[in-house]
Protein backbone atom coordinates (compact mmCIF):
# COMPACT_ATOMS: atom_id res chain seq x y z
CA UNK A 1 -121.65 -83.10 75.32
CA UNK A 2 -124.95 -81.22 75.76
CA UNK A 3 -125.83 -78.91 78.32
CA UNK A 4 -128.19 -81.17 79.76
CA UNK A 5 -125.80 -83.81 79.95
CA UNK A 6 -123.11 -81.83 81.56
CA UNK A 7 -125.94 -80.88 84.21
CA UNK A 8 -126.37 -84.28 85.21
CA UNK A 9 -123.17 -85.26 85.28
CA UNK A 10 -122.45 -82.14 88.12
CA UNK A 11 -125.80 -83.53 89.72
CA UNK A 12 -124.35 -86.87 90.60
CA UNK A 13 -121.16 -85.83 91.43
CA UNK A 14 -122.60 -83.63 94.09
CA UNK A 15 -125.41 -86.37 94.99
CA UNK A 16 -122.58 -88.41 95.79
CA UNK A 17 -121.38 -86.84 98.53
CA UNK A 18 -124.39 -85.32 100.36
CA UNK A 19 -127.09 -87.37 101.94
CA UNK A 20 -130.11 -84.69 101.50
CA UNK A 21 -132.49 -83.05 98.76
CA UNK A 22 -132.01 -79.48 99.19
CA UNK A 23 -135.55 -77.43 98.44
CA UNK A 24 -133.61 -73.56 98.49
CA UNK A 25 -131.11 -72.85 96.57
CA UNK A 26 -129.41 -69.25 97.73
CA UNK A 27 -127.06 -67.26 95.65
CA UNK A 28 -124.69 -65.24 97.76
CA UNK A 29 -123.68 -62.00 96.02
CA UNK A 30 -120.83 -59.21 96.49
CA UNK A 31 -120.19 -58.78 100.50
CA UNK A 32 -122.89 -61.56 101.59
CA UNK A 33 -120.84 -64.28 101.30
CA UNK A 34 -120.30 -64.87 104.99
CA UNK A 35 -124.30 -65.91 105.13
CA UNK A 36 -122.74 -69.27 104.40
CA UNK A 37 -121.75 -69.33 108.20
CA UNK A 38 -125.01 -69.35 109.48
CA UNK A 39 -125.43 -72.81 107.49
CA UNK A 40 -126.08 -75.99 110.03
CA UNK A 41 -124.78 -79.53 109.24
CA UNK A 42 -122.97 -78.58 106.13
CA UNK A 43 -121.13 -79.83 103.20
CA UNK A 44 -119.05 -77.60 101.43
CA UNK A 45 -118.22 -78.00 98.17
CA UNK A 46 -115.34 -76.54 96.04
CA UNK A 47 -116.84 -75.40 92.72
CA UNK A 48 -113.05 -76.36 91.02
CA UNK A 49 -114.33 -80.00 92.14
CA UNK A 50 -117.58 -80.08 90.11
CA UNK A 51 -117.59 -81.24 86.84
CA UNK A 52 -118.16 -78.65 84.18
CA UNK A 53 -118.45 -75.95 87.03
CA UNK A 54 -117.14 -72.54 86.28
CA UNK A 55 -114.76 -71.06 88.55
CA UNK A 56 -115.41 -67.19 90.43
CA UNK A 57 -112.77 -65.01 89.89
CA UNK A 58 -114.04 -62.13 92.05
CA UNK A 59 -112.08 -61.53 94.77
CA UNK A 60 -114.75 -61.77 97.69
CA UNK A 61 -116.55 -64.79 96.06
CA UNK A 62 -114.92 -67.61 97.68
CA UNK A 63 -116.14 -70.34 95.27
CA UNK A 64 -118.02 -73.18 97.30
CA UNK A 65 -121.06 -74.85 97.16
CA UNK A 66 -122.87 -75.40 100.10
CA UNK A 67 -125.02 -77.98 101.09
CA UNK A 68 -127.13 -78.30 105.02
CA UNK A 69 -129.71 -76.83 106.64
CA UNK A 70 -130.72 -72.81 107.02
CA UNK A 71 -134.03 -72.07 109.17
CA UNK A 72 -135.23 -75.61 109.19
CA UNK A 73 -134.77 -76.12 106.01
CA UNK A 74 -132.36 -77.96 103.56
CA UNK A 75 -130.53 -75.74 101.33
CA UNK A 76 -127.67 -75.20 98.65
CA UNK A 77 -126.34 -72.20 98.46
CA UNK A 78 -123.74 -70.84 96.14
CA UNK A 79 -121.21 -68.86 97.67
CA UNK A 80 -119.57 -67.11 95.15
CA UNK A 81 -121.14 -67.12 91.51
CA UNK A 82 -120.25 -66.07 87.92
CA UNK A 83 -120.17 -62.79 85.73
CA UNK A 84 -120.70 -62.19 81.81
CA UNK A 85 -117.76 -59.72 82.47
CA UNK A 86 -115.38 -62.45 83.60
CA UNK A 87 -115.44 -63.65 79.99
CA UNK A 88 -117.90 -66.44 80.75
CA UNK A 89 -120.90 -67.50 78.49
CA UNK A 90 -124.37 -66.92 79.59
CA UNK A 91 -124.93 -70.79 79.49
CA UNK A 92 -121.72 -70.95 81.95
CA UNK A 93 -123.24 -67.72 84.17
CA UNK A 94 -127.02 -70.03 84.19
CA UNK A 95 -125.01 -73.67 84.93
CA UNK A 96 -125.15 -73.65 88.41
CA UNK A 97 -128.90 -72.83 89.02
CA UNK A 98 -129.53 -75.63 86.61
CA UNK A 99 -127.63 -77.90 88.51
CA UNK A 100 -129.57 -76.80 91.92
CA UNK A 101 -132.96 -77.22 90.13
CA UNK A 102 -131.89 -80.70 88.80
CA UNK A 103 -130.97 -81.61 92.61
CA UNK A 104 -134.61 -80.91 94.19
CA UNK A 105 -134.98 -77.05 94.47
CA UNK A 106 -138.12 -75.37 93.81
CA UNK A 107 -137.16 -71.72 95.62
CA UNK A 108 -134.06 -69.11 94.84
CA UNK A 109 -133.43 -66.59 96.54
CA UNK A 110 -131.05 -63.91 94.88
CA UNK A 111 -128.59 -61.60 96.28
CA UNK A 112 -126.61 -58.64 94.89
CA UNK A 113 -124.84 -55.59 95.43
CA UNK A 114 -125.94 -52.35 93.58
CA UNK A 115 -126.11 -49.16 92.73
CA UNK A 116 -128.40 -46.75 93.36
CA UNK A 117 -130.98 -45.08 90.94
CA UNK A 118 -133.33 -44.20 92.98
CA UNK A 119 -133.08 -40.79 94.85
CA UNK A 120 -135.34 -42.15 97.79
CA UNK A 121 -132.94 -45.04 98.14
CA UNK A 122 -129.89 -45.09 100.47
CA UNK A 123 -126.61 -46.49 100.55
CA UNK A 124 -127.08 -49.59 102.64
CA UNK A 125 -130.77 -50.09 101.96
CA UNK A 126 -132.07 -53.39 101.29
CA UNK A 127 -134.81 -53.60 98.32
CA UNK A 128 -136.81 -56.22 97.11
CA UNK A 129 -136.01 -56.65 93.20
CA UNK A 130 -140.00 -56.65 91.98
CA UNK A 131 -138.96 -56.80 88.53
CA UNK A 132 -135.90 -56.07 86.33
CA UNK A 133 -134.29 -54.96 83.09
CA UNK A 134 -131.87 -56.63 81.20
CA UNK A 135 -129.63 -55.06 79.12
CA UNK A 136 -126.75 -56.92 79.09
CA UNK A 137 -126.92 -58.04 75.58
CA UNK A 138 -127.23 -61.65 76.63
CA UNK A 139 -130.05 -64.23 77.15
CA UNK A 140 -129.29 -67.85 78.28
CA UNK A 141 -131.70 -69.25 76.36
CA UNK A 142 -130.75 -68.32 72.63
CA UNK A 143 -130.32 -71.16 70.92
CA UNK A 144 -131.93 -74.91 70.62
CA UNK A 145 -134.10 -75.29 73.86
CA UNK A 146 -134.23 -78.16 75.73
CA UNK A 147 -137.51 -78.74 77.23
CA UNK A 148 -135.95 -81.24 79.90
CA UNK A 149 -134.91 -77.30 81.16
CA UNK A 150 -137.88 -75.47 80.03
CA UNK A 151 -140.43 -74.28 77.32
CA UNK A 152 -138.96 -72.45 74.33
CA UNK A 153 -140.78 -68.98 74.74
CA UNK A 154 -140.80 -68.70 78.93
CA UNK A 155 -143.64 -66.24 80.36
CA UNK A 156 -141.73 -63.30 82.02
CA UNK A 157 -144.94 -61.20 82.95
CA UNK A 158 -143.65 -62.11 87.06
CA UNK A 159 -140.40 -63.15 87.16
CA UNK A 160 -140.41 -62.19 91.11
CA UNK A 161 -142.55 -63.98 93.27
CA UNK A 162 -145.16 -62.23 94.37
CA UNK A 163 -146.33 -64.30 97.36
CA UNK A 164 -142.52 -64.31 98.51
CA UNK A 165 -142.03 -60.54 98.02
CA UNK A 166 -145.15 -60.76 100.45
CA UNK A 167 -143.63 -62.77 102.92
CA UNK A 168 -140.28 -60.86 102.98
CA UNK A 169 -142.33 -57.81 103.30
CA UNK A 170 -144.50 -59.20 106.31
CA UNK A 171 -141.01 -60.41 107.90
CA UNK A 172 -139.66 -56.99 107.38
CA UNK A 173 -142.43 -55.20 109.84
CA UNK A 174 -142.04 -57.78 112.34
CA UNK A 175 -138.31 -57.50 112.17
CA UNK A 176 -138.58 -53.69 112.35
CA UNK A 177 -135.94 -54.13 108.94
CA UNK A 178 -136.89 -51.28 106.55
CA UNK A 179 -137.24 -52.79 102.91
CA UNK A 180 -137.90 -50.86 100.00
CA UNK A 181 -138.76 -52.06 96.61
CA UNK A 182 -137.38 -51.72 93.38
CA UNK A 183 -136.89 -52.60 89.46
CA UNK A 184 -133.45 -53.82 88.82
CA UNK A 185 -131.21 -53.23 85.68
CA UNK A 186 -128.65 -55.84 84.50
CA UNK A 187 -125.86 -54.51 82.65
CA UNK A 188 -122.43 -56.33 81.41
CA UNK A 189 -119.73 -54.90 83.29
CA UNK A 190 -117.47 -54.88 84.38
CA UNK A 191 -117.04 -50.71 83.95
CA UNK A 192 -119.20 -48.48 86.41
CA UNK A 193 -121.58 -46.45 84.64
CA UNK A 194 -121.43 -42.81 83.20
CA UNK A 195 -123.37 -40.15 84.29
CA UNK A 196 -125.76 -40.08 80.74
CA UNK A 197 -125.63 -43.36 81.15
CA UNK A 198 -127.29 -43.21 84.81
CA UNK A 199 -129.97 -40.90 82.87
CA UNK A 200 -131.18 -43.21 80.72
CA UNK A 201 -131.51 -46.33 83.35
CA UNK A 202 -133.26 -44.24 85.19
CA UNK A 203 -135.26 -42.57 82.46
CA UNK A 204 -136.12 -46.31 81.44
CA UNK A 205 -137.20 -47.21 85.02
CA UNK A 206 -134.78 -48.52 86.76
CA UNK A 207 -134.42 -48.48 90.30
CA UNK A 208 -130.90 -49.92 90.96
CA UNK A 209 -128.11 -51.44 88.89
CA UNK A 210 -126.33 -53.98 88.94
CA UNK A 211 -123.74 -56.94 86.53
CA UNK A 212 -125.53 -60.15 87.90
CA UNK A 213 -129.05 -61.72 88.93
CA UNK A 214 -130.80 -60.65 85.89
CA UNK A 215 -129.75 -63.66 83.39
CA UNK A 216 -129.69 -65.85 86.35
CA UNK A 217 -133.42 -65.07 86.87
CA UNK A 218 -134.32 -65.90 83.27
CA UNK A 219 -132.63 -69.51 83.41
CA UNK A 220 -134.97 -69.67 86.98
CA UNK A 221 -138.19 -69.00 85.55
CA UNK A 222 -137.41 -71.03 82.00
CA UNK A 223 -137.20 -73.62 84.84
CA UNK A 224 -140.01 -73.09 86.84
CA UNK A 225 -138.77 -71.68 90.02
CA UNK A 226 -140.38 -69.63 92.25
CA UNK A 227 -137.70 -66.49 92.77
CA UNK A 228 -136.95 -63.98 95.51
CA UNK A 229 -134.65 -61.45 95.07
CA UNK A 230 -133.00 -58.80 97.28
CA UNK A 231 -130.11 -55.90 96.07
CA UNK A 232 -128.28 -54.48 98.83
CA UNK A 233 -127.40 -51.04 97.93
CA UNK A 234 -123.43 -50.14 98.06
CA UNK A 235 -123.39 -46.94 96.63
CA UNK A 236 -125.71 -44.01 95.11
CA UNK A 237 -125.35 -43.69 91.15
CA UNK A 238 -126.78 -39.88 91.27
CA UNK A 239 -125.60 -38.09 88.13
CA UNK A 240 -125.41 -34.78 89.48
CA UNK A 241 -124.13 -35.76 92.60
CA UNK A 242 -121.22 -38.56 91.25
CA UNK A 243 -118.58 -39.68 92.92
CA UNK A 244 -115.82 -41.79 92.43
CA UNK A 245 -116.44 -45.20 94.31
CA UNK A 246 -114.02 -48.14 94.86
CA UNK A 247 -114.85 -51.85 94.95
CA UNK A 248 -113.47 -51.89 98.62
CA UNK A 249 -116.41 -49.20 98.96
CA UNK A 250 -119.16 -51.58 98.07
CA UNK A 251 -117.91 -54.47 99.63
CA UNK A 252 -117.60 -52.58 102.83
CA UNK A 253 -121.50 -51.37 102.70
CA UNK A 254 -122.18 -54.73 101.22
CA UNK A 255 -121.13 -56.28 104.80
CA UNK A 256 -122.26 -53.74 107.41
CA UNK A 257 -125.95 -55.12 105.79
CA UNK A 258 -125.50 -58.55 105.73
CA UNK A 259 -126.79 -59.23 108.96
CA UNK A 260 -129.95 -57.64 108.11
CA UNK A 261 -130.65 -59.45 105.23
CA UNK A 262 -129.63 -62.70 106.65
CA UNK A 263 -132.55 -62.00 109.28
CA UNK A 264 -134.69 -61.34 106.51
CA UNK A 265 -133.79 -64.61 104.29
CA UNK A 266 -133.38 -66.75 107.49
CA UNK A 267 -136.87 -65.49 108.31
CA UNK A 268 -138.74 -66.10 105.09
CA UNK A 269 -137.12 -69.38 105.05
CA UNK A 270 -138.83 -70.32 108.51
CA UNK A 271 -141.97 -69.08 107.30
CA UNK A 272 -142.26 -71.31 103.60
């Protein structure tokens, strides 16, 4: 069966049992996953249920999709999603957003946890991803391209939105929620980095790093979606000022900013 096949097939499952065309889809990264609360009128979804669906094996990713309204608008979001370093392929990783484009959206938003490269950066900083890097040794799209997806050789020159980086920036004043801004790097996993290692993304540009988003975002624009993306920064990847950091670490910084962001996203929602 071909991708595109298998992507419909999910499509009407899920069709089946909602009664609305969501318009944002919302990925729900490390430590944000309780965003899915603040969802009105919902459907919920167990990704073991959908046909062809991958299934998260992270710990904090729950693994639902869910369907109702968020700020006035209808939405799916994914609450949990998928890793290269789980041992999935990048066409498994990409499934889902195809699936939410293929059921009405026209809007992501991203979410992730990661590290910091950036000395002015914090740990629990939110930044607006403005562009990224990927070095995860993957690409989605290798292969025979569908154009029912997307053209063959995708324009990448903006990946980010800039009229929603904009918005979220406006929303961020008003809110009196500091947001910075930042390139992202997306590396396999599921190791933390070395300290040369740290160098180099940095050397290269990066501002933060992180094991997700960054493929995700290349399926999005091959399909035509307008993308916002935030990382929420769990811990500072200084080389010569390392230390040892635990997953429990990250989640736990992850959380104490969720409420922020979910002002932010609720609020750029409002405002599309």
């Amino acid at each position: 069966m071909k991708e595109y096949e298998k992507v419909i097939e999910a499509v009407d499952f899920i069709k089946s049992k909602i009664q609305v065309t969501p318009e944002i889809g919302i990925i729900l990264g490390t430590g944000l996953g309780a965003f899915a609360e603040k969802i009105e009128e919902k459907i919920i979804i167990p990704y073991k249920e959908i046909p062809h669906f991958p299934i998260s094996t992270v710990q904090t990713h729950l693994g639902n999709l869910i369907i109702g309204k968020f700020g006035g608008k209808n939405v799916v979001a994914m609450q949990g999603r998928f890793h290269l370093y789980e041992g999935y392929t990048p066409y498994q990783v990409v499934f889902p957003i195809r699936v939410m484009k293929f059921l009405g959206i026209n809007i992501l938003i991203e979410s992730n946890a990661a590290g910091g490269l950036n000395p002015l950066f914090n740990k629990g900083d939110i930044v607006i991803i403005t562009d990224h890097i990927n070095l995860t040794g993957q690409n989605p799209l290798v292969g025979e391209n569908d154009e029912r997806f997307g053209p063959r050789f995708p324009d990448m020159s903006s990946p980010y939105s800039q009229d929603l980086i904009t918005l979220a920036e406006k929303i961020g004043i008003e809110e009196k929620i500091p947001l910075k801004k930042g390139v992202l790097v997306g590396l396999l996993g599921p190791n933390l980095e070395t300290k040369a290692e740290y160098r180099f993304l940095r050397l290269i540009g990066a501002d933060m790093v992180t094991m997700s988003t960054v493929i995700e975002v290349i399926a999005g624009v091959h399909l035509g979606l307008k993308i916002l993306g935030f990382s929420v920064i769990t811990d500072m990847c200084l080389p010569d000022a390392l230390k040892p950091v635990t997953f429990e670490e990250i989640v736990e910084v992850a959380s104490k900013s969720e409420p922020k962001l979910t002002k932010i996203v609720e609020k750029v929602i409002i405002n599309l």
